[in-house]
N, C-alpha and C. Protein backbone atom coordinates (compact mmCIF):
# COMPACT_ATOMS: atom_id res chain seq x y z
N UNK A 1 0.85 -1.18 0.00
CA UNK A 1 0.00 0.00 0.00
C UNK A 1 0.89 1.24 0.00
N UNK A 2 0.98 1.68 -0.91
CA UNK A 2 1.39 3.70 -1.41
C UNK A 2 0.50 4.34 -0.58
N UNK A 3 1.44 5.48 0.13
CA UNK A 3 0.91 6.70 0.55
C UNK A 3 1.70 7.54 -0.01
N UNK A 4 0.54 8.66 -0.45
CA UNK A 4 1.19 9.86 -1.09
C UNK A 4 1.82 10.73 0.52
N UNK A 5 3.40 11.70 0.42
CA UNK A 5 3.30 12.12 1.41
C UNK A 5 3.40 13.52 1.28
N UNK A 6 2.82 14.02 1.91
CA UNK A 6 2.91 15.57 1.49
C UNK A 6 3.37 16.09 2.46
N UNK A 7 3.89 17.16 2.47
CA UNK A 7 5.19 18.13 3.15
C UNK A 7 4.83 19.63 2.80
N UNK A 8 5.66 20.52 4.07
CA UNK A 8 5.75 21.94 3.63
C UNK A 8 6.94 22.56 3.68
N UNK A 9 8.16 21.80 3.31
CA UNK A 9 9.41 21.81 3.57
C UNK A 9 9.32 23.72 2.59
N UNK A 10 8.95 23.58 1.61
CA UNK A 10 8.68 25.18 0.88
C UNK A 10 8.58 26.23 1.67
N UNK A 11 7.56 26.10 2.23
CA UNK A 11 6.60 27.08 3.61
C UNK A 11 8.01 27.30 4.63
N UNK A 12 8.44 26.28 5.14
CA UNK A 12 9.56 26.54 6.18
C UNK A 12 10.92 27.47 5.52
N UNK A 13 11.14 26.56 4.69
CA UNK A 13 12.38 27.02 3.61
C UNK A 13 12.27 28.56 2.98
N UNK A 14 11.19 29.12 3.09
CA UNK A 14 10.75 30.53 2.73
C UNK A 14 10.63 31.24 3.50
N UNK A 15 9.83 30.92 4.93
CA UNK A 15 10.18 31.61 5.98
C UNK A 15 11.48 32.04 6.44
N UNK A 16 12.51 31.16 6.48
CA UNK A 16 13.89 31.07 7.06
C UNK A 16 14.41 31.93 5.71
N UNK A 17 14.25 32.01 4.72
CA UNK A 17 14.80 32.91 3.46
C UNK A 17 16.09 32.03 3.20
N UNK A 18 15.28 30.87 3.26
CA UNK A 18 16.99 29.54 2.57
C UNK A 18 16.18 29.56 1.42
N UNK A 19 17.52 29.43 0.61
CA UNK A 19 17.95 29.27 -0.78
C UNK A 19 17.78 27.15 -0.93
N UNK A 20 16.98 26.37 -2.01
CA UNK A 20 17.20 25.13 -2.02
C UNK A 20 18.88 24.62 -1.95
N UNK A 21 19.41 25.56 -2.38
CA UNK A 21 21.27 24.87 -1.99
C UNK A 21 21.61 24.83 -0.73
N UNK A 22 21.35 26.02 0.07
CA UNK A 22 21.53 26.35 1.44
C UNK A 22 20.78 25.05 2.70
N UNK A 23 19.35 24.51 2.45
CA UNK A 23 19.06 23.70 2.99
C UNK A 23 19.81 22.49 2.47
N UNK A 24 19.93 22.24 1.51
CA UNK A 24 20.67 20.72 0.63
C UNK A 24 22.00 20.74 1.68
N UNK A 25 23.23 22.19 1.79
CA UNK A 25 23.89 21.85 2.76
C UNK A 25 23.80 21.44 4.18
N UNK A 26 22.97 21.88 4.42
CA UNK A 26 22.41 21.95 5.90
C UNK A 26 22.49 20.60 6.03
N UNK A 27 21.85 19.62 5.13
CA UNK A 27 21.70 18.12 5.59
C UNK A 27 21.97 17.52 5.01
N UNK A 28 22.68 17.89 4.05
CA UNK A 28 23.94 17.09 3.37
C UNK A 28 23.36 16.08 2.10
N UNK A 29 22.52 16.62 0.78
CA UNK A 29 21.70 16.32 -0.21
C UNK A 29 22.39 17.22 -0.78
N UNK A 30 21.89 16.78 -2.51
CA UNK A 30 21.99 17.70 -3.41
C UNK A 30 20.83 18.37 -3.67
N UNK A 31 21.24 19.99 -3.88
CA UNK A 31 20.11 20.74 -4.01
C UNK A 31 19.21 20.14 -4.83
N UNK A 32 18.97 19.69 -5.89
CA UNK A 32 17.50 18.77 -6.80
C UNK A 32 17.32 17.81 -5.90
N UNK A 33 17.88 17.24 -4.90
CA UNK A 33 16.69 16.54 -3.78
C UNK A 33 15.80 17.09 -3.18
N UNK A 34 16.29 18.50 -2.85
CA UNK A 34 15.02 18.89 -2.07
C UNK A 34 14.04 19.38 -2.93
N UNK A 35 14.24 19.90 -3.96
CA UNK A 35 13.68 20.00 -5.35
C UNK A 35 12.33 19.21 -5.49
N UNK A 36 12.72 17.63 -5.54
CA UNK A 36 11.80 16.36 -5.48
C UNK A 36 11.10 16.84 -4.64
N UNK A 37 11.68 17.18 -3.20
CA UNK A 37 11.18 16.63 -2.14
C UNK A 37 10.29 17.36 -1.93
N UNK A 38 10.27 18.72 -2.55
CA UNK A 38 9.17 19.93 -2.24
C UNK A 38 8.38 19.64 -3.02
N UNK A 39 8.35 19.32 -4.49
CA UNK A 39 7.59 18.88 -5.13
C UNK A 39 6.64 17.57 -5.17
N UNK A 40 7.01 16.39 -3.78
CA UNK A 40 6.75 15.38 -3.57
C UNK A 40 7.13 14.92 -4.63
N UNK A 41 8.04 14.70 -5.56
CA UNK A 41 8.51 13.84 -6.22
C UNK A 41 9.39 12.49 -5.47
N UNK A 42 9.57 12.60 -4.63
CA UNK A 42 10.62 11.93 -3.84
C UNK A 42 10.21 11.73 -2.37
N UNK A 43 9.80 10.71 -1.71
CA UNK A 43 9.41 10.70 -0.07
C UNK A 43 11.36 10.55 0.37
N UNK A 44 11.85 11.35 1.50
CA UNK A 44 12.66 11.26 2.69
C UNK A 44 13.03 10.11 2.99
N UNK A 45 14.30 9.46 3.54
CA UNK A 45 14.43 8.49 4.46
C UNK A 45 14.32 9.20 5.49
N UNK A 46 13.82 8.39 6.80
CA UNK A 46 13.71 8.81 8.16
C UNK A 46 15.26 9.86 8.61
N UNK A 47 16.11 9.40 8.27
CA UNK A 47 17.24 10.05 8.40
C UNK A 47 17.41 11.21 7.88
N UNK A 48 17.00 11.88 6.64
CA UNK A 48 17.13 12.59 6.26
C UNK A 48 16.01 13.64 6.59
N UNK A 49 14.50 13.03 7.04
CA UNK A 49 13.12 13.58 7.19
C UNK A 49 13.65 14.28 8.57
N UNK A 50 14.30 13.35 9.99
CA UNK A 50 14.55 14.22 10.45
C UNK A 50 16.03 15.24 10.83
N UNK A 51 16.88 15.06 10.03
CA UNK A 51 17.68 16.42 9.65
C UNK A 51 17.44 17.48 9.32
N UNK A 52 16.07 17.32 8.53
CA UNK A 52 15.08 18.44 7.73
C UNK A 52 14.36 18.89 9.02
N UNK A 53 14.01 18.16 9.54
CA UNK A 53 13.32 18.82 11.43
C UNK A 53 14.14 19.40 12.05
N UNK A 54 15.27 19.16 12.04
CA UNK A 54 16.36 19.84 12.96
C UNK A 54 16.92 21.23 12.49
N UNK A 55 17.11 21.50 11.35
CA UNK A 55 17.42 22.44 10.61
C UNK A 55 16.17 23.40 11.16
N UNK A 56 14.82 22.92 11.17
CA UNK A 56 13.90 24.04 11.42
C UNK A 56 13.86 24.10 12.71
N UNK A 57 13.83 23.49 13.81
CA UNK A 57 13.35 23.19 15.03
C UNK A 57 12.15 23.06 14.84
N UNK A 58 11.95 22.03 14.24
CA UNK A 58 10.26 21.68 14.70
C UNK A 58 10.23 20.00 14.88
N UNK A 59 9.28 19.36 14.85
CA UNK A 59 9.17 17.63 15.00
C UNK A 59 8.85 17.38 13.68
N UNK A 60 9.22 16.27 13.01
CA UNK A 60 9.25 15.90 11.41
C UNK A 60 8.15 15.88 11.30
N UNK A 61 6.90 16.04 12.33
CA UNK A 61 5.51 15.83 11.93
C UNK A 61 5.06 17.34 11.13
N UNK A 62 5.56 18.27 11.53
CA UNK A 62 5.14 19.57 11.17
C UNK A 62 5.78 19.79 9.49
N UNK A 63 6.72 19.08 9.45
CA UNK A 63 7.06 18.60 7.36
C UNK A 63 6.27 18.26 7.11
N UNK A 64 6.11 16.76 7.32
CA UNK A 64 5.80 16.11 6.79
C UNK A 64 4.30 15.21 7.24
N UNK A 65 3.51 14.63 6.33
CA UNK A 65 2.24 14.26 6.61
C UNK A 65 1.68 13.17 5.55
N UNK A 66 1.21 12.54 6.18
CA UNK A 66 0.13 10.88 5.14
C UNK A 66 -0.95 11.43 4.54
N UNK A 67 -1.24 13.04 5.11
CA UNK A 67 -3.30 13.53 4.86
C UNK A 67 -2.16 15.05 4.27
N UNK A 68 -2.99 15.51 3.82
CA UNK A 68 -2.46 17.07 2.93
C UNK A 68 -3.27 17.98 4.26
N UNK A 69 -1.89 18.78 4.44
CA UNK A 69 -2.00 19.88 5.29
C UNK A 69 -3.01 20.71 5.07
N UNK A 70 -3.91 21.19 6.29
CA UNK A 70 -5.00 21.85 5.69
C UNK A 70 -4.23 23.72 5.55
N UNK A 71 -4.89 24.21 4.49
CA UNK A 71 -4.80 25.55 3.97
C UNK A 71 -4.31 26.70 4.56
N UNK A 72 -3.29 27.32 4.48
CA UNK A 72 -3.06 28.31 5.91
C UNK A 72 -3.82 29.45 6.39
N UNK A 73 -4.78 29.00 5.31
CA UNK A 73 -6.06 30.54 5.46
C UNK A 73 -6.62 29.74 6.21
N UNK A 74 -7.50 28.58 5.85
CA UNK A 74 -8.43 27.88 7.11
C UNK A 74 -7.59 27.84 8.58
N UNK A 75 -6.59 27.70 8.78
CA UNK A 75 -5.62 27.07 10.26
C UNK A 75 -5.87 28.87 10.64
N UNK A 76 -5.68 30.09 9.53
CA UNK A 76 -5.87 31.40 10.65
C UNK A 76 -6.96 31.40 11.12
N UNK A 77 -7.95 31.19 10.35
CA UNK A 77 -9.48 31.45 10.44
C UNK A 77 -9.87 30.90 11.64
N UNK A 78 -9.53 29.45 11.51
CA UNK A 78 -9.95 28.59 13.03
C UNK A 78 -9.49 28.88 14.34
N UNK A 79 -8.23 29.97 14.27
CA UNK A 79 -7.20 30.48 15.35
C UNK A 79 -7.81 31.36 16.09
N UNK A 80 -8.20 32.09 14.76
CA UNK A 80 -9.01 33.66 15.07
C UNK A 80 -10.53 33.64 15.80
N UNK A 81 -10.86 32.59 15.76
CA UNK A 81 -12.63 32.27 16.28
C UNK A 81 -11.87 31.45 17.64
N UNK A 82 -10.94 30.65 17.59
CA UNK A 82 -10.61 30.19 18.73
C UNK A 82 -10.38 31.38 20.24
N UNK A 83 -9.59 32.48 19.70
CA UNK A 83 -9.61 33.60 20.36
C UNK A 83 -10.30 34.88 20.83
């Protein structure tokens, strides 16, 4: 059984204002891996999924995901009624 995995390695990687070469060094890939990897062309080994966590400080769960991340307009919206 295939699971598609979807990621926001982009979203992070844009925030931080890294360049795809700049993260590729960070964890030791060639820049067109992360390429794939943003594009889901390519799922992570665990090893590498979390190097990509460490680089951001977050838990590899916040990359990466089995269900597609919901929308960052819905996650404000729900924030904003939460408060």
């Amino acid at each position: 059984m295939s699971a598609e995995l979807h990621n926001r390695l982009s979203v992070f990687r844009a925030e931080r204002g890294m360049s795809r070469r700049e993260l590729a060094e960070a964890v030791g890939v060639n820049p067109q891996t992360i390429g794939f990897l943003e594009r889901g062309e390519y799922g992570p080994s665990l090893v590498l999924a979390l190097r990509l966590a460490r680089v951001f400080s977050v838990p590899v769960e916040a990359l990466f995901a089995l269900e597609p991340f919901p929308a960052l307009g819905d996650q404000l919206a729900r924030l904003s009624k939460e408060s």
